[in-house]
PDB file of N, CA and C in Angstrom:
ATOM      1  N   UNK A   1     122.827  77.895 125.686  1.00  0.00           N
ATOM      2  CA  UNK A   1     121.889  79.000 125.673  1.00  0.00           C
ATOM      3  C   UNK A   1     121.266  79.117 124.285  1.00  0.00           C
ATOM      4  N   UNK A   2     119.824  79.172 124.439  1.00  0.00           N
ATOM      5  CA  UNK A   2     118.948  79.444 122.932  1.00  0.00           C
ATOM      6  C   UNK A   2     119.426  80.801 122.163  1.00  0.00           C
ATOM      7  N   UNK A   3     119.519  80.723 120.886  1.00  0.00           N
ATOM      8  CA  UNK A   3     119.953  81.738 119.842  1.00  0.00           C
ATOM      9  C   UNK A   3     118.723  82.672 120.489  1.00  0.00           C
ATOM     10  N   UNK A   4     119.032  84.069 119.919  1.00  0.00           N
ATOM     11  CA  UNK A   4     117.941  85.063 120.447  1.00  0.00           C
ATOM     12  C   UNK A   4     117.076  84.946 118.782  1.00  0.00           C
ATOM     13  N   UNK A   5     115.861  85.282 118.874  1.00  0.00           N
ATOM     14  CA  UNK A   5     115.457  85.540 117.534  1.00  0.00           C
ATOM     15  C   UNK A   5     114.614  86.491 117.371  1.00  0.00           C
ATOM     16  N   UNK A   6     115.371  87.290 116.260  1.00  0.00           N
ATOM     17  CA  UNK A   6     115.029  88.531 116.143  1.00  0.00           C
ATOM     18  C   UNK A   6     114.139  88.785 114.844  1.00  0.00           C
ATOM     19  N   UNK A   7     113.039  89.972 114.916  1.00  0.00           N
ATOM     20  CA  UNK A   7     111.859  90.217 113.908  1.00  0.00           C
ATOM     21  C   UNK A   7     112.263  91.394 113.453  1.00  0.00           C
ATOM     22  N   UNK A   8     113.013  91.862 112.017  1.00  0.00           N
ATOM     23  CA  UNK A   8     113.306  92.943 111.364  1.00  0.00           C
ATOM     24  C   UNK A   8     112.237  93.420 110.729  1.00  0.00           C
ATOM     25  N   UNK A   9     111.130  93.963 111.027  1.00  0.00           N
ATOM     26  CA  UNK A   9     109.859  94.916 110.713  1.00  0.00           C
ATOM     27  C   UNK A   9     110.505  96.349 109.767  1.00  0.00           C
ATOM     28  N   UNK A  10     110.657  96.210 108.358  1.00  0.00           N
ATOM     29  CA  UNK A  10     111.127  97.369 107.730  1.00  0.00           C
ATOM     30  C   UNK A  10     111.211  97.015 106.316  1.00  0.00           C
ATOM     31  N   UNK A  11     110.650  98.015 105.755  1.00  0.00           N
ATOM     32  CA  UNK A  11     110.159  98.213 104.230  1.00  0.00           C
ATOM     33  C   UNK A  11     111.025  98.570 103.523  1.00  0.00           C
ATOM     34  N   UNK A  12     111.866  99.172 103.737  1.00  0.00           N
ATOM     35  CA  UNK A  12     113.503  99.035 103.160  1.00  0.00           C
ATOM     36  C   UNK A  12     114.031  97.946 103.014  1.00  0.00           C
ATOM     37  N   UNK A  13     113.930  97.083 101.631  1.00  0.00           N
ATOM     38  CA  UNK A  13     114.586  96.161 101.593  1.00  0.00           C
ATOM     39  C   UNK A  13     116.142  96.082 101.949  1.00  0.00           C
ATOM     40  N   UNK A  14     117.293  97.456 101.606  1.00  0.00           N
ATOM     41  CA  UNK A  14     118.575  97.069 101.832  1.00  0.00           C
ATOM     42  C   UNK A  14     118.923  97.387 102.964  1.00  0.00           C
ATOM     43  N   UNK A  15     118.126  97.778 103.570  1.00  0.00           N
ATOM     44  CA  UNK A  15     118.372  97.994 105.689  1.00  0.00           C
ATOM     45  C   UNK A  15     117.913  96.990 106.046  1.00  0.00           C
ATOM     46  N   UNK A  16     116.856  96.290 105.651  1.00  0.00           N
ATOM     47  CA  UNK A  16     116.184  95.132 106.224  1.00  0.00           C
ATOM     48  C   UNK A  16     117.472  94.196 106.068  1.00  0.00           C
ATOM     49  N   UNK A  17     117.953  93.843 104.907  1.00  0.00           N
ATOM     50  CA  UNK A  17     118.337  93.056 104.854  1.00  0.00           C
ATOM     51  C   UNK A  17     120.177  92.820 105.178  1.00  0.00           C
ATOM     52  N   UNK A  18     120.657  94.046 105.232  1.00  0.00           N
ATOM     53  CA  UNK A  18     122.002  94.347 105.583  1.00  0.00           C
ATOM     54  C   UNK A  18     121.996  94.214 107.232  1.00  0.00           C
ATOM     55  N   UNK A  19     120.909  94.432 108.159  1.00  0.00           N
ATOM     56  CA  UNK A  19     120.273  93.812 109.646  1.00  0.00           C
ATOM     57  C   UNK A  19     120.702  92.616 109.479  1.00  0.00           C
ATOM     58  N   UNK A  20     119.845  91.941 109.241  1.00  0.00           N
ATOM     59  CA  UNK A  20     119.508  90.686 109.055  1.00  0.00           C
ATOM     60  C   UNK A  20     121.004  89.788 108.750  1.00  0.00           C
ATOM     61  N   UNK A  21     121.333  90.392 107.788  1.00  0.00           N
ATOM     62  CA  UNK A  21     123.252  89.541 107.677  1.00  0.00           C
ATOM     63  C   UNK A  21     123.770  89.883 108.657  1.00  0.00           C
ATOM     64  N   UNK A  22     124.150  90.907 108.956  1.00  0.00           N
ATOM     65  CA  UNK A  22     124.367  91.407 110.494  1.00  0.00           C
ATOM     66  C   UNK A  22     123.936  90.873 111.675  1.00  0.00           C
ATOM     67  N   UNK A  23     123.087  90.619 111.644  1.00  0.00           N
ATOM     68  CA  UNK A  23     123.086  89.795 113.091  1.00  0.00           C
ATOM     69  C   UNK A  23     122.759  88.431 112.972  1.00  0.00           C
ATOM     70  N   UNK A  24     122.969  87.793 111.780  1.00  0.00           N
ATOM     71  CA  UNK A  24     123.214  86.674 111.546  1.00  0.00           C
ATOM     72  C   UNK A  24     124.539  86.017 111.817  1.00  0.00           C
ATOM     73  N   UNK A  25     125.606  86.992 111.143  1.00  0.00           N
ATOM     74  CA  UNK A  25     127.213  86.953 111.237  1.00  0.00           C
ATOM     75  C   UNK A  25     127.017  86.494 112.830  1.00  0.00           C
ATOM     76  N   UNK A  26     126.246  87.740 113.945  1.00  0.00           N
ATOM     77  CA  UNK A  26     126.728  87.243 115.366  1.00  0.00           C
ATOM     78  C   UNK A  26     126.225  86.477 115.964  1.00  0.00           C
ATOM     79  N   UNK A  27     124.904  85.481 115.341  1.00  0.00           N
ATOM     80  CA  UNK A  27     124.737  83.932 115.670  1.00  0.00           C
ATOM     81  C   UNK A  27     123.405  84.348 116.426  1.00  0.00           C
ATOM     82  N   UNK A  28     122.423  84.912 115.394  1.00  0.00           N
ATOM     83  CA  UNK A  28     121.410  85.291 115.852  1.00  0.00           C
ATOM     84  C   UNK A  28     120.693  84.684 114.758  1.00  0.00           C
ATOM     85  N   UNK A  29     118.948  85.008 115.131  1.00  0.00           N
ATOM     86  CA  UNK A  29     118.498  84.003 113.913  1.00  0.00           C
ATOM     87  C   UNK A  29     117.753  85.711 113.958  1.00  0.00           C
ATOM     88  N   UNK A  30     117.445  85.518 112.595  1.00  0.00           N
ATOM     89  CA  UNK A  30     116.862  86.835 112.095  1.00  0.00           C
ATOM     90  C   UNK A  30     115.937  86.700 111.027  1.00  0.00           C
ATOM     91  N   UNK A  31     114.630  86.818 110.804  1.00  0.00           N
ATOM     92  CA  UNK A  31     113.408  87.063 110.288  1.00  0.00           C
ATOM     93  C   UNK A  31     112.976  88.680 110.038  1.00  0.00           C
ATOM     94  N   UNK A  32     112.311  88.711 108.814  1.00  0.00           N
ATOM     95  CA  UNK A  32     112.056  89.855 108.235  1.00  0.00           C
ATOM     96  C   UNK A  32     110.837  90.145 107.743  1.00  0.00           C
ATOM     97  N   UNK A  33     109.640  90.950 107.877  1.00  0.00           N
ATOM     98  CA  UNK A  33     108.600  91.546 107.523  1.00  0.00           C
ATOM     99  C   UNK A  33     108.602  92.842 107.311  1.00  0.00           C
ATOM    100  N   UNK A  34     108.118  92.461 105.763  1.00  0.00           N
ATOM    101  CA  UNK A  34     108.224  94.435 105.339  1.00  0.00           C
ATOM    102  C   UNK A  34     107.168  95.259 105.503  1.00  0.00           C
ATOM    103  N   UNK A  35     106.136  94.986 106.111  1.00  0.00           N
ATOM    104  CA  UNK A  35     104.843  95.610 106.675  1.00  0.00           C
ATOM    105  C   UNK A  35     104.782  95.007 108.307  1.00  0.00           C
ATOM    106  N   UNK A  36     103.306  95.835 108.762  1.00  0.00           N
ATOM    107  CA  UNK A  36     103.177  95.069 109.563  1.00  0.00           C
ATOM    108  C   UNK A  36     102.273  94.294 110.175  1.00  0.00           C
ATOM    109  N   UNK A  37     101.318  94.181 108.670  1.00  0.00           N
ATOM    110  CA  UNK A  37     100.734  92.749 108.681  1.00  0.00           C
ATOM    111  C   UNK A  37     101.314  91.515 108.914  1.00  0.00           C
ATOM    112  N   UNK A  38     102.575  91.575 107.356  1.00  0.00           N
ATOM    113  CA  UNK A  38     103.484  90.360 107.543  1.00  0.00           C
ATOM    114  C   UNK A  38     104.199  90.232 109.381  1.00  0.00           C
ATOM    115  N   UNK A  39     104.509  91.609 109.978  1.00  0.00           N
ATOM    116  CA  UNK A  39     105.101  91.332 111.212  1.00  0.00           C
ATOM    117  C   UNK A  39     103.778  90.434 112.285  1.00  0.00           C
ATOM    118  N   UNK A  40     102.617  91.204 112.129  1.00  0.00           N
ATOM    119  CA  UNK A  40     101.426  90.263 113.443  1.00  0.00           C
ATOM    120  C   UNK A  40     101.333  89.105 112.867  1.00  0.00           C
ATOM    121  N   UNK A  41     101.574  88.611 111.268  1.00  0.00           N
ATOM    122  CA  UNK A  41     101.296  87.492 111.033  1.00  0.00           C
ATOM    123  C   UNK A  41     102.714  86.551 111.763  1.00  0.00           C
ATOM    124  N   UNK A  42     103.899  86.931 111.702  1.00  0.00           N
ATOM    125  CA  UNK A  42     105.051  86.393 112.273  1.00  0.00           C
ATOM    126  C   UNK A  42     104.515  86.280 113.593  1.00  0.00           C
ATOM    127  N   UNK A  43     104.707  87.041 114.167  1.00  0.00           N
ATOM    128  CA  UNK A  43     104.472  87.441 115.821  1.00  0.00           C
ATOM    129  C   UNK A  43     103.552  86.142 115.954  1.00  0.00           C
ATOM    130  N   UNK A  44     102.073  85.841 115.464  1.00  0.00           N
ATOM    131  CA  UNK A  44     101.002  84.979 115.913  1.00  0.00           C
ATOM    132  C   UNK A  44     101.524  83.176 115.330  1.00  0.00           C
ATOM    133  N   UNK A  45     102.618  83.319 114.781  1.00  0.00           N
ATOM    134  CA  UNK A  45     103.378  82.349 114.760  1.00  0.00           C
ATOM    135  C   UNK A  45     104.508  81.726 115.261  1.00  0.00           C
ATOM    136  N   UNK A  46     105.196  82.583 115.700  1.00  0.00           N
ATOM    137  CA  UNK A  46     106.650  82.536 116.572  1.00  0.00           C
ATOM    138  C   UNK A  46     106.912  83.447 117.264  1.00  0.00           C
ATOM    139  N   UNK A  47     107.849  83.455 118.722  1.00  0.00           N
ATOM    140  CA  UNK A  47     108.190  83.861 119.697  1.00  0.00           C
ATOM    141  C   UNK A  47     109.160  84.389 119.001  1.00  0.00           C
ATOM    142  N   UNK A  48     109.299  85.652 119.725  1.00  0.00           N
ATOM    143  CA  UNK A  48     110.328  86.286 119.375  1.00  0.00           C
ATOM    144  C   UNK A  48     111.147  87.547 120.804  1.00  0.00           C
ATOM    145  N   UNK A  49     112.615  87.109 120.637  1.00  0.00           N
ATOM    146  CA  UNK A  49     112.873  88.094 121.825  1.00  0.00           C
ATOM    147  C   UNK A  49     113.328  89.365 121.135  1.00  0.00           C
ATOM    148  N   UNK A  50     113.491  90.197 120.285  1.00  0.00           N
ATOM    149  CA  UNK A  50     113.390  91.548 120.191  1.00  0.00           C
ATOM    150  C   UNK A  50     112.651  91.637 118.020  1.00  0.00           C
ATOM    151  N   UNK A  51     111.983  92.657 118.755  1.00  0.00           N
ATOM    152  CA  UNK A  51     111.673  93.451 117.584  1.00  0.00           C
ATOM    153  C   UNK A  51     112.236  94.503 117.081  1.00  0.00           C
ATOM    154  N   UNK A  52     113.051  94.815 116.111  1.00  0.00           N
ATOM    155  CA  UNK A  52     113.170  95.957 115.182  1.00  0.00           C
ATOM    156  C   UNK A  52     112.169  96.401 114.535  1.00  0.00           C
ATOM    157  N   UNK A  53     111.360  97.202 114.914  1.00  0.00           N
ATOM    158  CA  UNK A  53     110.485  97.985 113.920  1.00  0.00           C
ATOM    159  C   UNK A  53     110.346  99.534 113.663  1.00  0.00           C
ATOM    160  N   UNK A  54     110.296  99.445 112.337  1.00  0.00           N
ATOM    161  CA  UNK A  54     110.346 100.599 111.709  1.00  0.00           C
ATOM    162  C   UNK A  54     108.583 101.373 111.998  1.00  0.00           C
ATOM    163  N   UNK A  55     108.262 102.278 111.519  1.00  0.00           N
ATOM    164  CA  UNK A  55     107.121 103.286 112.050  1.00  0.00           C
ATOM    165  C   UNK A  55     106.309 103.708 110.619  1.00  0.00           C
ATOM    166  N   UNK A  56     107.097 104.028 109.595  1.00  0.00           N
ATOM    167  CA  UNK A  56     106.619 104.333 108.244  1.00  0.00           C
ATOM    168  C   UNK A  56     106.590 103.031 107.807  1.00  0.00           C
ATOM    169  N   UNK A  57     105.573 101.980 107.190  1.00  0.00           N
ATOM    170  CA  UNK A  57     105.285 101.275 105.963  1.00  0.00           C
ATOM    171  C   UNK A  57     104.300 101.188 105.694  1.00  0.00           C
ATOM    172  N   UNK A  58     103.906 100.451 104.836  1.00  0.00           N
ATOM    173  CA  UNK A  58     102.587 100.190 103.736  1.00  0.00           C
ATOM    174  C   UNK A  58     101.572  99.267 104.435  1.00  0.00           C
ATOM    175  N   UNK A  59     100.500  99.037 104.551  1.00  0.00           N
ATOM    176  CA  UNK A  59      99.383  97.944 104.735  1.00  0.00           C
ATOM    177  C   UNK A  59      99.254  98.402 106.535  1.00  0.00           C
ATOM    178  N   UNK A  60     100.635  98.362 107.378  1.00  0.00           N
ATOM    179  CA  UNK A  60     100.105  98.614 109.188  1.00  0.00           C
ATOM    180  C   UNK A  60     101.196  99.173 109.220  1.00  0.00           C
ATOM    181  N   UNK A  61     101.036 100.137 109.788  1.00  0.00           N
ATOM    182  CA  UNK A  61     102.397 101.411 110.225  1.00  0.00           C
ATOM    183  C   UNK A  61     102.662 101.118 111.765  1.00  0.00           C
ATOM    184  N   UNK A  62     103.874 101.225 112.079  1.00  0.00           N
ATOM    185  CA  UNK A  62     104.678 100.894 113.800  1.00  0.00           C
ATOM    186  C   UNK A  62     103.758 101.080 114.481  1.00  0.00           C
ATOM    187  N   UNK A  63     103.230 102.358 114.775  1.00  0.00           N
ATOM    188  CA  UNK A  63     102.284 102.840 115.490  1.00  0.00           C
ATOM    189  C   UNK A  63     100.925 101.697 115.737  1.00  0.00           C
ATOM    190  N   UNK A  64     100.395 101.201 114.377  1.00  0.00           N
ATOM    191  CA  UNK A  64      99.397 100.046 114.725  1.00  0.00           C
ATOM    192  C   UNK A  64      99.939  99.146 115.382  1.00  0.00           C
ATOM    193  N   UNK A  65     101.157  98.547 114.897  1.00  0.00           N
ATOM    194  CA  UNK A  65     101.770  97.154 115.295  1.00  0.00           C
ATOM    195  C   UNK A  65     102.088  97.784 117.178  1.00  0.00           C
ATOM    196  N   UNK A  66     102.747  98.227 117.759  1.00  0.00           N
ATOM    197  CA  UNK A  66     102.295  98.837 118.965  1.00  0.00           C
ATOM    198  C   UNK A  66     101.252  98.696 119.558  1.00  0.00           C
ATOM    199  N   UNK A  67     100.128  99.464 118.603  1.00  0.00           N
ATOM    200  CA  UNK A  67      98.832  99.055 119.777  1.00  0.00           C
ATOM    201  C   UNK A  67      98.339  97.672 119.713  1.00  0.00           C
ATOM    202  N   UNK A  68      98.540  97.074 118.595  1.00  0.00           N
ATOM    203  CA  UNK A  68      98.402  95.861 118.767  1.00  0.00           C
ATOM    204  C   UNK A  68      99.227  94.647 120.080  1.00  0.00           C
ATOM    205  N   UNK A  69     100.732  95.421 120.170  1.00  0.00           N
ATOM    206  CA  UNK A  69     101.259  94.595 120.669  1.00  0.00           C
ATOM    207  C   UNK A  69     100.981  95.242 122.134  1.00  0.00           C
ATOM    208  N   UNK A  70     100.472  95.930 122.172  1.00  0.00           N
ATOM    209  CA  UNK A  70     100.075  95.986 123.274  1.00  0.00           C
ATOM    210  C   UNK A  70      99.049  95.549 124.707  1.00  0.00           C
ATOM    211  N   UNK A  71      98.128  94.702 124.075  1.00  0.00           N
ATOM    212  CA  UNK A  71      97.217  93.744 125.052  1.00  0.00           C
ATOM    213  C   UNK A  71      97.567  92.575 125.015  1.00  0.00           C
ATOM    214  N   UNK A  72      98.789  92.261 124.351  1.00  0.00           N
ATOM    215  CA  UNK A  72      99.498  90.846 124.586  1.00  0.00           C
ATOM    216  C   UNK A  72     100.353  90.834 125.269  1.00  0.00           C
ATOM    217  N   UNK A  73     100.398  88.981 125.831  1.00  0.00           N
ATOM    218  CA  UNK A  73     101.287  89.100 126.884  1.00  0.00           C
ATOM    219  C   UNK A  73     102.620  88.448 126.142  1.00  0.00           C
ATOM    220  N   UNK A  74     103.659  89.310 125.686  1.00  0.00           N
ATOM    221  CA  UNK A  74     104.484  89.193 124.760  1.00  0.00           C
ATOM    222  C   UNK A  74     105.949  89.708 125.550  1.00  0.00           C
ATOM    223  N   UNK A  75     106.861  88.652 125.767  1.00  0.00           N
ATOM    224  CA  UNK A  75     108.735  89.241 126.491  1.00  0.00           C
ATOM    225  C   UNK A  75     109.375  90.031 125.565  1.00  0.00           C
ATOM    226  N   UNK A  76     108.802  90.298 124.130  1.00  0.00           N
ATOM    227  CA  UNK A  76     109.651  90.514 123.085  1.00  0.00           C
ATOM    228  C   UNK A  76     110.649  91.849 123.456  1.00  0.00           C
ATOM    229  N   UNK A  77     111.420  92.344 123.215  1.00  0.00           N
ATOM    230  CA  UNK A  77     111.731  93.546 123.351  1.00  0.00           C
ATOM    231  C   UNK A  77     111.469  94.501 121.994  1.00  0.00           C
ATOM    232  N   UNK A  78     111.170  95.738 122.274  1.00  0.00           N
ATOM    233  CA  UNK A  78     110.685  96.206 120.523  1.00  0.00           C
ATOM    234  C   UNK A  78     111.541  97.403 120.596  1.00  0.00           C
ATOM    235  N   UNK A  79     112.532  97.375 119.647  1.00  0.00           N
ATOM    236  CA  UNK A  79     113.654  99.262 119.573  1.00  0.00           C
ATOM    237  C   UNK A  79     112.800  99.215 118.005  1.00  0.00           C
ATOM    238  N   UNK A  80     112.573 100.391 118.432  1.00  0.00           N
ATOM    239  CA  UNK A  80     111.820 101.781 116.968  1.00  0.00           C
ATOM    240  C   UNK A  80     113.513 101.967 116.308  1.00  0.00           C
ATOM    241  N   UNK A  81     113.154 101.723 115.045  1.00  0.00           N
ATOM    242  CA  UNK A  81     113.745 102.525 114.066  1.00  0.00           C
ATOM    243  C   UNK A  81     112.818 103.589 113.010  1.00  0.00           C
ATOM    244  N   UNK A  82     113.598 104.687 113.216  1.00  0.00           N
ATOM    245  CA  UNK A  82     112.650 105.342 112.280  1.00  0.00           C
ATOM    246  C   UNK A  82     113.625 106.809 111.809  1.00  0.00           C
ATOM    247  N   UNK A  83     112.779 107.155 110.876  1.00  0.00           N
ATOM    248  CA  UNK A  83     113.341 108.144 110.596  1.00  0.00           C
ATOM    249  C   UNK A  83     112.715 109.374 111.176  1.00  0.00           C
ATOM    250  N   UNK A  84     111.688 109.438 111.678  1.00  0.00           N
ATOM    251  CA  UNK A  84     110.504 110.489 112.240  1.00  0.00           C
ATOM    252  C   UNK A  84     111.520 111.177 113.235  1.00  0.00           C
ATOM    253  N   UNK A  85     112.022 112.606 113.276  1.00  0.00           N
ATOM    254  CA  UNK A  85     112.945 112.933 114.256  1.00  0.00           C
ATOM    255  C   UNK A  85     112.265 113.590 115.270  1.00  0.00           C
ATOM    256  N   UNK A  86     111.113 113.771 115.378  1.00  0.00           N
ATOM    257  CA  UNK A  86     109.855 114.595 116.371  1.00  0.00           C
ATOM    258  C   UNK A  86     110.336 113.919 117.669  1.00  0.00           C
ATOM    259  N   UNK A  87     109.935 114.827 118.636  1.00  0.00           N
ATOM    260  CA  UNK A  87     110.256 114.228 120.055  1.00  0.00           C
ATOM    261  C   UNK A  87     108.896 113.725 120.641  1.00  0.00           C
ATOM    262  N   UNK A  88     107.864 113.809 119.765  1.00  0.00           N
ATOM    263  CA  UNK A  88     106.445 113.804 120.649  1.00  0.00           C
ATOM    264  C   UNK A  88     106.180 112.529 119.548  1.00  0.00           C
ATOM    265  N   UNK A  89     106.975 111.693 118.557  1.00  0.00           N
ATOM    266  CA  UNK A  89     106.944 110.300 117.883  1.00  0.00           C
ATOM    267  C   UNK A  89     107.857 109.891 118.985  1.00  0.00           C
ATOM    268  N   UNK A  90     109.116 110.116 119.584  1.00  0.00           N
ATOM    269  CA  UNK A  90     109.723 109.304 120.254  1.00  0.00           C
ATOM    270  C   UNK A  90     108.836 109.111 121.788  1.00  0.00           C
ATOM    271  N   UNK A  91     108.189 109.925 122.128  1.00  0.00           N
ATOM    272  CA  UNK A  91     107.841 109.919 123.509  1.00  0.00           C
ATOM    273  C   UNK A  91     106.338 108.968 122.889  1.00  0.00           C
ATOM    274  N   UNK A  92     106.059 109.426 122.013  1.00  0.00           N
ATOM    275  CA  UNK A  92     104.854 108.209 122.044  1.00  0.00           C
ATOM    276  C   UNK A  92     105.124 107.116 121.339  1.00  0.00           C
ATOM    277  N   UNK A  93     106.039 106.415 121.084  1.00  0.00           N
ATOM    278  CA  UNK A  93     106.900 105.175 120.864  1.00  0.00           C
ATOM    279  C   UNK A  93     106.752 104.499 122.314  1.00  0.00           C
ATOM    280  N   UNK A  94     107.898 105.564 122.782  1.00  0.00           N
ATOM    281  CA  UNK A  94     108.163 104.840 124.156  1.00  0.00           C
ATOM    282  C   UNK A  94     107.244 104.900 125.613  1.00  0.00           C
ATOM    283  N   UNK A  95     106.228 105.616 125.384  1.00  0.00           N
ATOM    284  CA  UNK A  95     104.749 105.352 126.217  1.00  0.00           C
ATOM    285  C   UNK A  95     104.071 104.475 125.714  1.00  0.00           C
ATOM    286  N   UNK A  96     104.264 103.681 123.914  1.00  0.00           N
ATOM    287  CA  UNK A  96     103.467 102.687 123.891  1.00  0.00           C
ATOM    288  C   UNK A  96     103.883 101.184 124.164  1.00  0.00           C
ATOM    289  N   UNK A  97     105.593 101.261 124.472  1.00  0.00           N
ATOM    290  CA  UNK A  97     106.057 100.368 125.317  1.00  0.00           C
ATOM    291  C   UNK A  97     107.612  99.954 124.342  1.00  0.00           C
ATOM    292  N   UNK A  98     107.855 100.384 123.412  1.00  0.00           N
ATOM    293  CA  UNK A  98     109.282 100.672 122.744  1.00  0.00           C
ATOM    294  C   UNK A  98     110.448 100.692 124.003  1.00  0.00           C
ATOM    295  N   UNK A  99     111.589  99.969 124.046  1.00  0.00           N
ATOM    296  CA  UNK A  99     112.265 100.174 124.837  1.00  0.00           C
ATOM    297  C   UNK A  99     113.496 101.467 124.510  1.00  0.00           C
ATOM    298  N   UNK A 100     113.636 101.685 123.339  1.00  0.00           N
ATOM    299  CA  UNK A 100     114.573 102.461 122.799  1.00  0.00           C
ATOM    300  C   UNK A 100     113.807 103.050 121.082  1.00  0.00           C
ATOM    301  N   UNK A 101     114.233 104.050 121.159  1.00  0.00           N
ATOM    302  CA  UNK A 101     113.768 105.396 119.672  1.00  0.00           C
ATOM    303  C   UNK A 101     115.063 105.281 118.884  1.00  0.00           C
ATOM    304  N   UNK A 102     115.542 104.793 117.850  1.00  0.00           N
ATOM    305  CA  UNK A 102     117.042 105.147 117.276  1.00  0.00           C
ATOM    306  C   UNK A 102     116.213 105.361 115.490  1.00  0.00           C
ATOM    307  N   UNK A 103     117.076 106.769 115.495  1.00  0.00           N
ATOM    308  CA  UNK A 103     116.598 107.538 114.370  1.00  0.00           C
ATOM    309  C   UNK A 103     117.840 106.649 112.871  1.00  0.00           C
ATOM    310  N   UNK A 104     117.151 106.297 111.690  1.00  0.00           N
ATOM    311  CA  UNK A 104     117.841 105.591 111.477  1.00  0.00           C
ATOM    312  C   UNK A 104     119.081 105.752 110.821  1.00  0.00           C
ATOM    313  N   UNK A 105     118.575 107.286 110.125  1.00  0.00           N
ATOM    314  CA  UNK A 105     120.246 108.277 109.422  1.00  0.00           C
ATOM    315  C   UNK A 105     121.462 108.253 110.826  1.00  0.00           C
ATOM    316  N   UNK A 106     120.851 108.230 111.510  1.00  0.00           N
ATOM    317  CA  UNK A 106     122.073 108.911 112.819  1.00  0.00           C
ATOM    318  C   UNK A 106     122.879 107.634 113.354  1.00  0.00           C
ATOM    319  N   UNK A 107     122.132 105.932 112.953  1.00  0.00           N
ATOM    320  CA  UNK A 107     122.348 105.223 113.832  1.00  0.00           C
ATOM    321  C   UNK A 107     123.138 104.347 113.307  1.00  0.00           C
ATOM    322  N   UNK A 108     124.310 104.055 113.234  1.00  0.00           N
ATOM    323  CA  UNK A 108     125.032 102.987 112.326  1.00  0.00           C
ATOM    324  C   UNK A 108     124.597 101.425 112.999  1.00  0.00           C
ATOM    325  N   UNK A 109     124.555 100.946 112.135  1.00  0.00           N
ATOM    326  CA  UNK A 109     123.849  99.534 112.205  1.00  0.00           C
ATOM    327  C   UNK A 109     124.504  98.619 113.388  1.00  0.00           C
ATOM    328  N   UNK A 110     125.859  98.805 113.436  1.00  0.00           N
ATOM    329  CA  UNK A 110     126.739  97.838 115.319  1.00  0.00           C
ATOM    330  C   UNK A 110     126.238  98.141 116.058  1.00  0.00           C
ATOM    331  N   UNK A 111     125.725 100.077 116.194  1.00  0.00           N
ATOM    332  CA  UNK A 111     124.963 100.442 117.636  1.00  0.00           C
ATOM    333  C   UNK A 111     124.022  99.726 117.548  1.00  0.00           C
ATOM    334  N   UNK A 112     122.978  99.005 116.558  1.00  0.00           N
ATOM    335  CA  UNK A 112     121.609  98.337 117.048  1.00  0.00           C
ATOM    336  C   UNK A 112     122.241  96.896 116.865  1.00  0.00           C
ATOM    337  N   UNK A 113     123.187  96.505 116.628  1.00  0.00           N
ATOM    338  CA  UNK A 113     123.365  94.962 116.923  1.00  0.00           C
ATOM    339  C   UNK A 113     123.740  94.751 117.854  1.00  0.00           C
ATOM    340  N   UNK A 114     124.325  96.002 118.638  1.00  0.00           N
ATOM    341  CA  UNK A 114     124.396  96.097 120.438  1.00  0.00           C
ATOM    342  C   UNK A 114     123.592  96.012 121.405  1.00  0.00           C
ATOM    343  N   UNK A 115     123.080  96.902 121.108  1.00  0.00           N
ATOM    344  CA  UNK A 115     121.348  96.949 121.766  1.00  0.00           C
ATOM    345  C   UNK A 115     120.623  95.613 121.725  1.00  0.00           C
ATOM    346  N   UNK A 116     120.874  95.401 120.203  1.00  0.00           N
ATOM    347  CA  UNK A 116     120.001  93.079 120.456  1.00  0.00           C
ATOM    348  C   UNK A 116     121.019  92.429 121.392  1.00  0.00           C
ATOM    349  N   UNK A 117     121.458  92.977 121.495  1.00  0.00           N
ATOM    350  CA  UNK A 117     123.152  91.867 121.976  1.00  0.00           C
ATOM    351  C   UNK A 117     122.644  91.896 123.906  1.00  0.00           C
ATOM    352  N   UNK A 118     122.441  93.368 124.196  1.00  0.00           N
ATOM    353  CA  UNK A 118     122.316  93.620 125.474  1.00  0.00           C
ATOM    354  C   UNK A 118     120.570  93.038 125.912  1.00  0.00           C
ATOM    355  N   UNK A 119     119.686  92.937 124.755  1.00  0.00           N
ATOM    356  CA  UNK A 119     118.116  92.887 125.061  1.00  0.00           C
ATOM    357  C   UNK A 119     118.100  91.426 125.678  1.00  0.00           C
TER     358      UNK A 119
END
């Protein structure tokens, strides 16, 4: 069975990258963009089966990368991390096709290496 490969979209370098060892340890391949230019530029280069993306960064915020990923025909799976605790950011996450909202103070990092594990 093919490794899953996962796109860590987050401007936090030591979350980005404490992910990224993390689901490396469980035999995942893991790629990182701290905007989300660098993420459409990944995306228009490699397949990817889940996205981690964050909602706040610099140059394209979640919200763009969303509508973008949205007229493509893309399997990826995408879980929002964010810190935005509004219920009307989570409901419009997940109307723009987010499979899961995990707020990122609340969420210890195994619960989302679960969630890739199950995507």
């Amino acid at each position: 069975m093919a490794t899953k490969r996962v796109l860590i979209v987050e401007d936090e370098r030591a979350l980005s990258r404490a992910l990224q060892l993390k689901l490396q340890h469980e035999g995942f391949t893991a790629k990182i963009a701290s905007n989300g230019q660098q993420c459409m530029d990944l995306i228009n280069q490699e397949d990817f089966d889940v996205i981690l993306l964050d909602m706040m960064m610099p140059v394209m915020d979640g919200f763009a990368v969303l509508k973008e990923l949205e007229g493509r025909p893309s399997h990826a799976t995408v879980f929002v991390l964010s810190n935005l605790s509004q219920r009307e950011d989570e409901g419009r996450v997940l109307a723009a096709g987010a499979k899961k909202y995990f707020i990122k103070a609340d969420t210890p990092l195994s619960v989302i290496v679960e969630e890739v594990k199950k995507a």
